[in-house]
PDB file of N, CA and C in Angstrom:
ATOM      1  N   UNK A   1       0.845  -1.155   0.000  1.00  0.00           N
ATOM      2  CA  UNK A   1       0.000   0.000   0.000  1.00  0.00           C
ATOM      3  C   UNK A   1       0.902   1.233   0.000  1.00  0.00           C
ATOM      4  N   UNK A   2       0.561   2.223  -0.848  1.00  0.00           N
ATOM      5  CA  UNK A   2       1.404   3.189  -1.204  1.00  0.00           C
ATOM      6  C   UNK A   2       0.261   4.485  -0.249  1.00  0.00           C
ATOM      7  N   UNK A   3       1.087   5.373   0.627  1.00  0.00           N
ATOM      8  CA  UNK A   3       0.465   6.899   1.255  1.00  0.00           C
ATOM      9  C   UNK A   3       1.016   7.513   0.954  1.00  0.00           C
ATOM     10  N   UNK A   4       1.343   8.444   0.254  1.00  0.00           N
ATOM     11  CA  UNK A   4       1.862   9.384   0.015  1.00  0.00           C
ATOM     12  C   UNK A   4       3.163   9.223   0.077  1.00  0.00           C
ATOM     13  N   UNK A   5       5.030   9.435   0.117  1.00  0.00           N
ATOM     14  CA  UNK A   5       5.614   8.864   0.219  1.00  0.00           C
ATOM     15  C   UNK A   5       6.322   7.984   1.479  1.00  0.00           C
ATOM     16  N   UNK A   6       5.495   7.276   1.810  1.00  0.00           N
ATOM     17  CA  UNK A   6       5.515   5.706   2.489  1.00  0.00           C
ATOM     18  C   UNK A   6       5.338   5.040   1.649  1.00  0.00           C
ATOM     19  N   UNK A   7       5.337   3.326   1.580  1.00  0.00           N
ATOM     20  CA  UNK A   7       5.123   2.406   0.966  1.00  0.00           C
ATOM     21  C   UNK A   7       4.817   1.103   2.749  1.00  0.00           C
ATOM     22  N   UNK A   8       3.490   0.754   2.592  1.00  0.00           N
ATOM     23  CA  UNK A   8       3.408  -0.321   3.888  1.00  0.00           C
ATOM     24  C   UNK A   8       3.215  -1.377   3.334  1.00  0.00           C
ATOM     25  N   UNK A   9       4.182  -2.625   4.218  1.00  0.00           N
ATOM     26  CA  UNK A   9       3.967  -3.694   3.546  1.00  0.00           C
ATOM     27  C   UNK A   9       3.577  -4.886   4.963  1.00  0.00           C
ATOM     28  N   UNK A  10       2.658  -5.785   4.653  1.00  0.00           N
ATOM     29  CA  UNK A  10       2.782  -6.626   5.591  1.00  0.00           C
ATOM     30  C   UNK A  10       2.736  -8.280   4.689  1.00  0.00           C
ATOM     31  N   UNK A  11       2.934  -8.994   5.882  1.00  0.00           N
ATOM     32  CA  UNK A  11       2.745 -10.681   5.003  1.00  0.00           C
ATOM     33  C   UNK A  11       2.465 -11.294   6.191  1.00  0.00           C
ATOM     34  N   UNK A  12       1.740 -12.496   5.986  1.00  0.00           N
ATOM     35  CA  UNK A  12       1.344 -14.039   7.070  1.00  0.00           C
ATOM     36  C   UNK A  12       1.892 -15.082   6.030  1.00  0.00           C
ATOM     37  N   UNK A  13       2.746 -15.978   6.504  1.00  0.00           N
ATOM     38  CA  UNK A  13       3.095 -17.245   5.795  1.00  0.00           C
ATOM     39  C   UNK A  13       1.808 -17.987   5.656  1.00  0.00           C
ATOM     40  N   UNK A  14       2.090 -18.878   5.070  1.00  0.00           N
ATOM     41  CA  UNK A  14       0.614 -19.913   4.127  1.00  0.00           C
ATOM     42  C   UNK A  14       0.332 -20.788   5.517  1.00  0.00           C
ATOM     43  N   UNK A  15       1.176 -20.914   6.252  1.00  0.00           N
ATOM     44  CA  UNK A  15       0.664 -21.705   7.668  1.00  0.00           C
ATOM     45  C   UNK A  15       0.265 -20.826   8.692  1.00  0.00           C
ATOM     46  N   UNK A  16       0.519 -19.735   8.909  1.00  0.00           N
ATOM     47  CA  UNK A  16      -0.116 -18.724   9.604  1.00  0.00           C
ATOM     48  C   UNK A  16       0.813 -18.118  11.139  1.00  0.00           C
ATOM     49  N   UNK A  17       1.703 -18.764  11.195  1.00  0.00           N
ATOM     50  CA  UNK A  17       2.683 -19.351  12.127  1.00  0.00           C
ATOM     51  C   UNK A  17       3.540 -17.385  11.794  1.00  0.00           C
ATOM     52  N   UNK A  18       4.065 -16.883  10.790  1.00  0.00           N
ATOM     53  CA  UNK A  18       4.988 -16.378  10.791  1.00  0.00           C
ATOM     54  C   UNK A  18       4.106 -15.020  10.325  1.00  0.00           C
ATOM     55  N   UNK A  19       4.596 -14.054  10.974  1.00  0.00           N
ATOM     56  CA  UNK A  19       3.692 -12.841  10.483  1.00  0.00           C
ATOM     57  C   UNK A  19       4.938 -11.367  10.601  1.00  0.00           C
ATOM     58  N   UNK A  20       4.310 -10.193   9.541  1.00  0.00           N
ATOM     59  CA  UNK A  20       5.625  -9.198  10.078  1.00  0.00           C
ATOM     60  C   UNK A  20       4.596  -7.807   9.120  1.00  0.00           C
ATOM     61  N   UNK A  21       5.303  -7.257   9.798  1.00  0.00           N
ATOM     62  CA  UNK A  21       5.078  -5.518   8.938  1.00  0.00           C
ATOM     63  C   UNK A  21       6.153  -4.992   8.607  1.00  0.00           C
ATOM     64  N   UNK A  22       5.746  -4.074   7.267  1.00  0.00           N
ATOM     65  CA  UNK A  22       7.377  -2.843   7.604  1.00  0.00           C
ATOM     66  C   UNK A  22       6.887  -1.566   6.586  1.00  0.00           C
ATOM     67  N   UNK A  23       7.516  -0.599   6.771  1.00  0.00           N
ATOM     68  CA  UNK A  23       7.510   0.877   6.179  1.00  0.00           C
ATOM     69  C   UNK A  23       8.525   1.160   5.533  1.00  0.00           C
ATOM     70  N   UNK A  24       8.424   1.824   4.067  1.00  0.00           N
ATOM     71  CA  UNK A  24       9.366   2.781   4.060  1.00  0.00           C
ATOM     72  C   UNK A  24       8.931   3.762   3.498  1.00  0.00           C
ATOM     73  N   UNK A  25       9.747   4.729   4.616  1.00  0.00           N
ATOM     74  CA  UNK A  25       9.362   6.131   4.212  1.00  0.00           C
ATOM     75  C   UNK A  25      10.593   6.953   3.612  1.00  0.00           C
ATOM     76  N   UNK A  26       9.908   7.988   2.343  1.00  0.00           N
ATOM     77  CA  UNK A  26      11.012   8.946   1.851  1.00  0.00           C
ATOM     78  C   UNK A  26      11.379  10.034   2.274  1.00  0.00           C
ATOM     79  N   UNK A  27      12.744  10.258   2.462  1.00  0.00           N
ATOM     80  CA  UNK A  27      12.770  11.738   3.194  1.00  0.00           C
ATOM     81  C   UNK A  27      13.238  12.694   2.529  1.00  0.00           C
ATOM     82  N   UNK A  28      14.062  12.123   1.206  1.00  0.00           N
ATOM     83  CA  UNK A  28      14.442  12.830   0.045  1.00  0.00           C
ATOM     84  C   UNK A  28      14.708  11.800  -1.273  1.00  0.00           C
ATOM     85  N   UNK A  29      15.511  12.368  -1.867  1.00  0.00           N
ATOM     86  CA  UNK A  29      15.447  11.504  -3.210  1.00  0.00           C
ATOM     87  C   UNK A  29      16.437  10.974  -3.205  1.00  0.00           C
ATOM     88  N   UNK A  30      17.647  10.886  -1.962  1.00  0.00           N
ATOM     89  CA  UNK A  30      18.731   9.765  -1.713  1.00  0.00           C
ATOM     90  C   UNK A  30      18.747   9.097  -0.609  1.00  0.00           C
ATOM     91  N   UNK A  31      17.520   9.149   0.384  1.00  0.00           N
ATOM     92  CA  UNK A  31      17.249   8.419   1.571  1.00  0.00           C
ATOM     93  C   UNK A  31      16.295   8.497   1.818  1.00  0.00           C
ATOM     94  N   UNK A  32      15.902   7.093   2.656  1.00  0.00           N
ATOM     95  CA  UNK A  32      15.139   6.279   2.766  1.00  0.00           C
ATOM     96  C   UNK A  32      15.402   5.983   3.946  1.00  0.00           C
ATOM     97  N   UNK A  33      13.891   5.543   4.852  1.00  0.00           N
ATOM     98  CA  UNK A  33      14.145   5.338   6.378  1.00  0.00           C
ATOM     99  C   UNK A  33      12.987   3.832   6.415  1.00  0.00           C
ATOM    100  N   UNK A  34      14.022   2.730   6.591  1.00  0.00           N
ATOM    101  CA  UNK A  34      13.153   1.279   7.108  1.00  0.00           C
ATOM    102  C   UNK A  34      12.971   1.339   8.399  1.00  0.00           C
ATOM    103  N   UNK A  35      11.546   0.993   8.498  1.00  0.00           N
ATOM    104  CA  UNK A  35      11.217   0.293  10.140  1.00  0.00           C
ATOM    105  C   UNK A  35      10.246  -0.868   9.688  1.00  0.00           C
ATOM    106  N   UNK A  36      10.507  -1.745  10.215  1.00  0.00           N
ATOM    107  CA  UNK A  36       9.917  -2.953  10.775  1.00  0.00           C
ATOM    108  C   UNK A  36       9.481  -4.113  11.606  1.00  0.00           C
ATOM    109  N   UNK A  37       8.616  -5.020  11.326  1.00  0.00           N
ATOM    110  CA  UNK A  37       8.885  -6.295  12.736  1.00  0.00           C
ATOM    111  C   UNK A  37       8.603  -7.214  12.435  1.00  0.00           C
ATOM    112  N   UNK A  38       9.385  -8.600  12.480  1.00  0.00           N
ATOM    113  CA  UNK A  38       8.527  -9.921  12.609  1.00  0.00           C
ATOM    114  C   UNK A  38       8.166 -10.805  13.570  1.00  0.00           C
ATOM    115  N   UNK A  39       7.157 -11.588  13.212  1.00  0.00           N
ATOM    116  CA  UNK A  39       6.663 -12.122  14.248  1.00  0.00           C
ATOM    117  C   UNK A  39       6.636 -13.860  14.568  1.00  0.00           C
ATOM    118  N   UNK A  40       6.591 -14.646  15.140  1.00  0.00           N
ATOM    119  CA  UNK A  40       6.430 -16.169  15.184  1.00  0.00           C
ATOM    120  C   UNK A  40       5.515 -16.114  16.411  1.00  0.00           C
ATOM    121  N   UNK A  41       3.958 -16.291  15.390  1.00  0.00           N
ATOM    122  CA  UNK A  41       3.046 -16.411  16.385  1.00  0.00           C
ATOM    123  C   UNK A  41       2.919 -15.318  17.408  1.00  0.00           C
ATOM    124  N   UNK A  42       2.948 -15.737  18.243  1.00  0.00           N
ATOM    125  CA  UNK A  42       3.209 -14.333  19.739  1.00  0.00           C
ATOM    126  C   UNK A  42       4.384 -13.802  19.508  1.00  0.00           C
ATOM    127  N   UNK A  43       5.406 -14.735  19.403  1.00  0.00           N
ATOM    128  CA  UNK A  43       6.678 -14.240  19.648  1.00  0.00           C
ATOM    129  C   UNK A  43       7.474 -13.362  18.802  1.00  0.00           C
ATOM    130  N   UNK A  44       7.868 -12.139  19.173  1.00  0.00           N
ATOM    131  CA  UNK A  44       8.749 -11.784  18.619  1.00  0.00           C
ATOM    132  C   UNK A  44       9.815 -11.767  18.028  1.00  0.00           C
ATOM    133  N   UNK A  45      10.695 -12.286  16.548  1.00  0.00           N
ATOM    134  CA  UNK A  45      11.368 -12.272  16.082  1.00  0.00           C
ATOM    135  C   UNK A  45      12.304 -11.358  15.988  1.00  0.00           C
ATOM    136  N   UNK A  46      12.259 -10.469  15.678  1.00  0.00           N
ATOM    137  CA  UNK A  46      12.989  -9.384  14.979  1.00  0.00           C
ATOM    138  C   UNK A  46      11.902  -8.045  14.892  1.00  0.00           C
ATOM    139  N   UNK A  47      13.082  -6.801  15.189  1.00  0.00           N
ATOM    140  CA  UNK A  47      12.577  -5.150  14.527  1.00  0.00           C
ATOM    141  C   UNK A  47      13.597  -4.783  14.050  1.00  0.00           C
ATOM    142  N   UNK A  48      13.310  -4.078  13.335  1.00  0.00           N
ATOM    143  CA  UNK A  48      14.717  -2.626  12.589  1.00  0.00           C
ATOM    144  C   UNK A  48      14.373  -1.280  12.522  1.00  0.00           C
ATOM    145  N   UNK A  49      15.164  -0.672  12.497  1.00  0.00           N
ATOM    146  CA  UNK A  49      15.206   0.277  11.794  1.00  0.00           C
ATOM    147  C   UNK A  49      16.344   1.027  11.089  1.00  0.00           C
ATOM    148  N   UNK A  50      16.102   1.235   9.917  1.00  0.00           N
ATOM    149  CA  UNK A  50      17.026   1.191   8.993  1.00  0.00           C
ATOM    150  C   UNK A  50      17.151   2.860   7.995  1.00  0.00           C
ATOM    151  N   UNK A  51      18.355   3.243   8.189  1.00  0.00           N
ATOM    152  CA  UNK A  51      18.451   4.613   7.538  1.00  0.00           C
ATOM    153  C   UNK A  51      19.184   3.858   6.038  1.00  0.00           C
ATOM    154  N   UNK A  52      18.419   4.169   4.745  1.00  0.00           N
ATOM    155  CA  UNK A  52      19.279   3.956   3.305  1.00  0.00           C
ATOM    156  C   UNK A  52      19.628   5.359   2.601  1.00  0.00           C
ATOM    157  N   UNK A  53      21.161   5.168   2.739  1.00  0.00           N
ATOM    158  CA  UNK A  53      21.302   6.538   1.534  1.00  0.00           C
ATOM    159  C   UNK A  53      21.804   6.494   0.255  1.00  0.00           C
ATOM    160  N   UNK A  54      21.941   6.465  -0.805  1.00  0.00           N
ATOM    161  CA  UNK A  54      22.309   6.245  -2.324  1.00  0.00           C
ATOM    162  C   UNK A  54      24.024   7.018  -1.939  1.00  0.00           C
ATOM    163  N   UNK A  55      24.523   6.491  -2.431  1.00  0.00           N
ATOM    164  CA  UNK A  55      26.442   6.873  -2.335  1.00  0.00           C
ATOM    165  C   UNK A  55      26.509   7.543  -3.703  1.00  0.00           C
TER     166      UNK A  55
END
């Protein structure tokens, strides 16, 4: 799903077991800011957050 410049993405695996979200948002036209999370069931896997800049 595209908002304005964000892009949100989520997924559930085909067994239902593994679940996650994530964002990215633009802050200019050489960076980019990731946040995300996954999930196993209840449990928490993993978050980020992630600054991308073009070199």
């Amino acid at each position: 799903m595209i908002i304005g410049d964000t892009v949100l993405s989520s997924y559930i695996s085909e067994n239902g077991i593994y679940s996650g979200t994530e964002s990215l948002f633009k802050i200019d036209e050489s960076t980019y800011l990731n946040r995300g999370f996954a999930f196993n069931g209840e449990n928490k896997l993993s978050s980020w957050e992630v600054k991308l800049e073009r070199l």
